[in-house]
N, C-alpha and C. Protein backbone atom coordinates (compact mmCIF):
# COMPACT_ATOMS: atom_id res chain seq x y z
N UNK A 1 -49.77 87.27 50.84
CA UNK A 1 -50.63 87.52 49.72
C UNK A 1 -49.76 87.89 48.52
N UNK A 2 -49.66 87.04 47.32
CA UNK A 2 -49.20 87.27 45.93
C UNK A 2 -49.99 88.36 45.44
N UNK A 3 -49.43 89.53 44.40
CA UNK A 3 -49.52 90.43 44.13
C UNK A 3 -50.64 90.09 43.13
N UNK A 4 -51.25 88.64 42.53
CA UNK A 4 -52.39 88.52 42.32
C UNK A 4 -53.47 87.96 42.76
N UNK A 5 -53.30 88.15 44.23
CA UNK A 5 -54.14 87.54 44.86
C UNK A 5 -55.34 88.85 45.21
N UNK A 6 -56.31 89.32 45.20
CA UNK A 6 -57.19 90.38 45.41
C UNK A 6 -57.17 90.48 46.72
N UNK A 7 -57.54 91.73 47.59
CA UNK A 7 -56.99 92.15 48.46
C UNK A 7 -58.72 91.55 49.12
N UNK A 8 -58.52 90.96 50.01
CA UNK A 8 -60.13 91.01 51.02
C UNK A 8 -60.37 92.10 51.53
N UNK A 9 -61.88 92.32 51.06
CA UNK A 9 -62.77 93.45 51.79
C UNK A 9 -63.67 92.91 52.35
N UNK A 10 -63.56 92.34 53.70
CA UNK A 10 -64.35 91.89 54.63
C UNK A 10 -65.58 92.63 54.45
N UNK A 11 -66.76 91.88 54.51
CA UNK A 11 -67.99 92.25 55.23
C UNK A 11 -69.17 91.52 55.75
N UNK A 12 -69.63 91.82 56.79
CA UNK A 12 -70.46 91.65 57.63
C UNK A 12 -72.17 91.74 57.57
N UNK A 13 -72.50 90.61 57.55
CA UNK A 13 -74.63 91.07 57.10
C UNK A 13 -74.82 90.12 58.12
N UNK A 14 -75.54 90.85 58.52
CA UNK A 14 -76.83 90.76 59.85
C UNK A 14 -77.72 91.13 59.92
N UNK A 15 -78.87 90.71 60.34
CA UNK A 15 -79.87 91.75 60.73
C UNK A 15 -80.97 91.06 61.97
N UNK A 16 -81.92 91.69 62.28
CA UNK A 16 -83.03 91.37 63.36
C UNK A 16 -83.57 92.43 63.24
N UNK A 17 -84.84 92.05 64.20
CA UNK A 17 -86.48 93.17 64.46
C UNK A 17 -86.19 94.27 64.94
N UNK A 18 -86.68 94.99 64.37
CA UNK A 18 -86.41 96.35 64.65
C UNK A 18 -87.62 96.70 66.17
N UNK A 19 -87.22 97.53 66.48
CA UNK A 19 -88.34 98.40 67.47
C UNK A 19 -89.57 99.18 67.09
N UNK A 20 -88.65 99.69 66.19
CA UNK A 20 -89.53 100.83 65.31
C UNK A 20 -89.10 100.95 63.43
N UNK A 21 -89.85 101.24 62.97
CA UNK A 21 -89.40 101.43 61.59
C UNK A 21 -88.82 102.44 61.28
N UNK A 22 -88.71 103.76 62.12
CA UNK A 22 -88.09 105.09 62.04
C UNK A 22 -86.69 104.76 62.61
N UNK A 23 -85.98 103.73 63.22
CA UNK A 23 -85.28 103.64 63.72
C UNK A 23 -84.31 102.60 63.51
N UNK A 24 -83.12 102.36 63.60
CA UNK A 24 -82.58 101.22 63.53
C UNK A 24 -82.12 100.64 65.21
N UNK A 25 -82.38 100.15 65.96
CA UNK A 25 -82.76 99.65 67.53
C UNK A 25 -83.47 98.69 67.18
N UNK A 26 -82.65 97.66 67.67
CA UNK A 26 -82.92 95.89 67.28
C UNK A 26 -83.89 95.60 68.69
N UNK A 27 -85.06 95.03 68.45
CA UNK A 27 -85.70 94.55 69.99
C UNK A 27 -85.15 93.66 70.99
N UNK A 28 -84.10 93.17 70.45
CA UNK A 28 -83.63 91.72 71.24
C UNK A 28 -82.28 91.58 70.79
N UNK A 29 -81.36 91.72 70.98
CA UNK A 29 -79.58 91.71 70.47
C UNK A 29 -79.56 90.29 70.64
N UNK A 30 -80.09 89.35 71.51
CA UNK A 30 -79.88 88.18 71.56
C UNK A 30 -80.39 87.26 70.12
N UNK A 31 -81.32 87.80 69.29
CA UNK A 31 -82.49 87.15 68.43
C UNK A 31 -81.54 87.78 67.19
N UNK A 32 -80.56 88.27 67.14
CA UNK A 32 -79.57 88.96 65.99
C UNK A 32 -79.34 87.76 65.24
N UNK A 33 -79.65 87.69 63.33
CA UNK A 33 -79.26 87.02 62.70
C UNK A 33 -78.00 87.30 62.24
N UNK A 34 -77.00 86.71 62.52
CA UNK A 34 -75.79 86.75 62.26
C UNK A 34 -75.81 85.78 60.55
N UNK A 35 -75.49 86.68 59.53
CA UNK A 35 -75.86 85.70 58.60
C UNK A 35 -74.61 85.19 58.11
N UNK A 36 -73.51 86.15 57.89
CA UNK A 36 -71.81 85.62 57.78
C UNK A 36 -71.04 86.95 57.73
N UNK A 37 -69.49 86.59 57.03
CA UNK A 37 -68.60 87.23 57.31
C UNK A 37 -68.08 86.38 56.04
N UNK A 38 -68.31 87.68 54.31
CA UNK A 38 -67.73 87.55 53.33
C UNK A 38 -66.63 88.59 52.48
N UNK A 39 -65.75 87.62 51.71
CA UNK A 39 -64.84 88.28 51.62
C UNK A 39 -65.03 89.49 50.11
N UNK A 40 -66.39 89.84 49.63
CA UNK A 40 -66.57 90.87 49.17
C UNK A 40 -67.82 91.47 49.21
N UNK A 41 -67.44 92.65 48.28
CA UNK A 41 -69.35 93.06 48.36
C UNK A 41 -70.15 92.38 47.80
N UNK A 42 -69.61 91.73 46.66
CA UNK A 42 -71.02 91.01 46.16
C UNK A 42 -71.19 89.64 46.33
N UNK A 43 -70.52 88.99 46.95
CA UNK A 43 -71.08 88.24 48.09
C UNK A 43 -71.78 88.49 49.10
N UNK A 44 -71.59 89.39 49.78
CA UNK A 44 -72.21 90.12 51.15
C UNK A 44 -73.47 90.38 50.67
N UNK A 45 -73.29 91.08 49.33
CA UNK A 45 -75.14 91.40 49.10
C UNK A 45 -75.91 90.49 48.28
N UNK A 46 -75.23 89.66 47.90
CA UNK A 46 -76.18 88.87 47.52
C UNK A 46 -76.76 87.98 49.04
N UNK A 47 -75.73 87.47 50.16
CA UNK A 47 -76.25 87.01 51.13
C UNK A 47 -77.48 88.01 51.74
N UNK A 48 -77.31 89.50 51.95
CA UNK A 48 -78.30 90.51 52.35
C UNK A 48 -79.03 90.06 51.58
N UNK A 49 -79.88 89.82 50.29
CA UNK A 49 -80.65 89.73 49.37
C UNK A 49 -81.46 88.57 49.64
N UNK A 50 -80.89 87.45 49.88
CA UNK A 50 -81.38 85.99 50.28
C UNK A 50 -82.31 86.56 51.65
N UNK A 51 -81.20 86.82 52.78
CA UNK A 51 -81.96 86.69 53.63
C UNK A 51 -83.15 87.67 54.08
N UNK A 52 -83.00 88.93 52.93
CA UNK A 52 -84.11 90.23 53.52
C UNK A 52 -84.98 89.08 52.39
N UNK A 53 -85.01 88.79 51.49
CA UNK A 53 -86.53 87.80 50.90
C UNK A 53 -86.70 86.78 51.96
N UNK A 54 -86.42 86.06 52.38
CA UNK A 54 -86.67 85.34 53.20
C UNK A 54 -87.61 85.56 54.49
N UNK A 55 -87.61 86.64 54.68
CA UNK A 55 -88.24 87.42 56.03
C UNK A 55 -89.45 88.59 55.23
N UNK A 56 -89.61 88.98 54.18
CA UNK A 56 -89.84 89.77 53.54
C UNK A 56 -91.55 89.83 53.96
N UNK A 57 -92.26 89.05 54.76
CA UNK A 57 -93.57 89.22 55.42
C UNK A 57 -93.06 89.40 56.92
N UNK A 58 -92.31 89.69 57.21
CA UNK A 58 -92.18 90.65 58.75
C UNK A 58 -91.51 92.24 58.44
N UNK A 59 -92.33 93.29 58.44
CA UNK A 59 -91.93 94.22 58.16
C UNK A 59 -90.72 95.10 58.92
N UNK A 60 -90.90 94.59 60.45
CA UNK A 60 -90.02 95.07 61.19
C UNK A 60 -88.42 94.25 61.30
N UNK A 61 -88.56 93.17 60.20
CA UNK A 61 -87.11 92.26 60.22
C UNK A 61 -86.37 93.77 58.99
N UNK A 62 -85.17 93.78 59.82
CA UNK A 62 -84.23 94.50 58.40
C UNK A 62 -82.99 93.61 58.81
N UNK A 63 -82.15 93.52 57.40
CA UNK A 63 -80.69 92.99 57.36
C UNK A 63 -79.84 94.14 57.02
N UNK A 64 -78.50 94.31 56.98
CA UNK A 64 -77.63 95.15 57.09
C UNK A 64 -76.32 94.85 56.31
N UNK A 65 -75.42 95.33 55.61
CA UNK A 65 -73.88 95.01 54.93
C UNK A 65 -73.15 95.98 55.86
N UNK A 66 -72.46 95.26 56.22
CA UNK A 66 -71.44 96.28 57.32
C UNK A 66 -70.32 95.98 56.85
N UNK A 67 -69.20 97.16 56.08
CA UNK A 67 -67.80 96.80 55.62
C UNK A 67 -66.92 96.84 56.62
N UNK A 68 -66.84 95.62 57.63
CA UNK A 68 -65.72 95.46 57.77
C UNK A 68 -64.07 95.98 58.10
N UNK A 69 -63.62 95.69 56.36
CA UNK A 69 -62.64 96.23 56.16
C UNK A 69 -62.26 97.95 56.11
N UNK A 70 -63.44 98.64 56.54
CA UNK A 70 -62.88 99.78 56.38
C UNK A 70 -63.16 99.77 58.18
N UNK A 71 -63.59 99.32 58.64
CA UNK A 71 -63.28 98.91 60.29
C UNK A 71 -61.97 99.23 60.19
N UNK A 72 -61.36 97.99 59.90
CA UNK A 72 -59.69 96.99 60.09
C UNK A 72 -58.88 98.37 59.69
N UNK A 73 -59.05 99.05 58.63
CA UNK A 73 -58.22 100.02 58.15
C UNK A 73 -58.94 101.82 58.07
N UNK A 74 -59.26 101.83 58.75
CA UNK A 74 -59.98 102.90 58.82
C UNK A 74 -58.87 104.23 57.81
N UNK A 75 -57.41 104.43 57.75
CA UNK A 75 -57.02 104.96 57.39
C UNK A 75 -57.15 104.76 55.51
N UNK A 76 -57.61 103.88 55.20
CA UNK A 76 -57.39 103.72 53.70
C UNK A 76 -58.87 103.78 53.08
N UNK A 77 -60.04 103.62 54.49
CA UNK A 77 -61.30 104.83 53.97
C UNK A 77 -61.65 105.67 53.69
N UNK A 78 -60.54 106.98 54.51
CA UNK A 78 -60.39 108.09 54.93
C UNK A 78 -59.72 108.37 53.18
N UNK A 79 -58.58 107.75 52.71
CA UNK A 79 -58.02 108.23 51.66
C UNK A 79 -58.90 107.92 50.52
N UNK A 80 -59.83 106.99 50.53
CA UNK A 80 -60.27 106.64 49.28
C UNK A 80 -61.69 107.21 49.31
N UNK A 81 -62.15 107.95 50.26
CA UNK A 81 -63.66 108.67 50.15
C UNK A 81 -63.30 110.04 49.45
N UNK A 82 -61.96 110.78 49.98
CA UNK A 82 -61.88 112.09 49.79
C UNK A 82 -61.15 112.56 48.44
N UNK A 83 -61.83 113.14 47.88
CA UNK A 83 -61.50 113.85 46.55
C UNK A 83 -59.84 114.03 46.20
């Protein structure tokens, strides 16, 4: 990676039916919309955005942004949350 190349911040949107609305417990892990794996946030949420309208008459469908990159590096979350 060239020093102007932007650093990827992986993230992850998915979602499926919930169980309950108080809860996040998917009814079926198999029925999981895997929607992708983009290389920022606002990609990621605009994909979350598409697909929660898309479903937006099933109340129990939710989608999700999961970062990823603070997975992969958990140490450079830790430095960049804390004061």
């Amino acid at each position: 990676m060239t020093d102007k190349t932007p650093k990827q911040l992986l993230h992850l949107v998915f979602g499926g039916e919930l169980t309950s609305l108080d809860s996040v417990e998917f009814r079926d892990l198999k029925d999981l919309d895997i929607v992708g794996v983009y290389p920022n946030y606002a990609e990621a949420h605009a994909a979350w955005k598409a697909a929660a309208q898309r479903t937006v008459d099933n109340a129990m469908m939710r989608y999700f942004v999961v970062h990823i990159h603070r997975l992969l590096e958990p140490d450079d979350a830790i430095v960049k949350a804390s004061p």
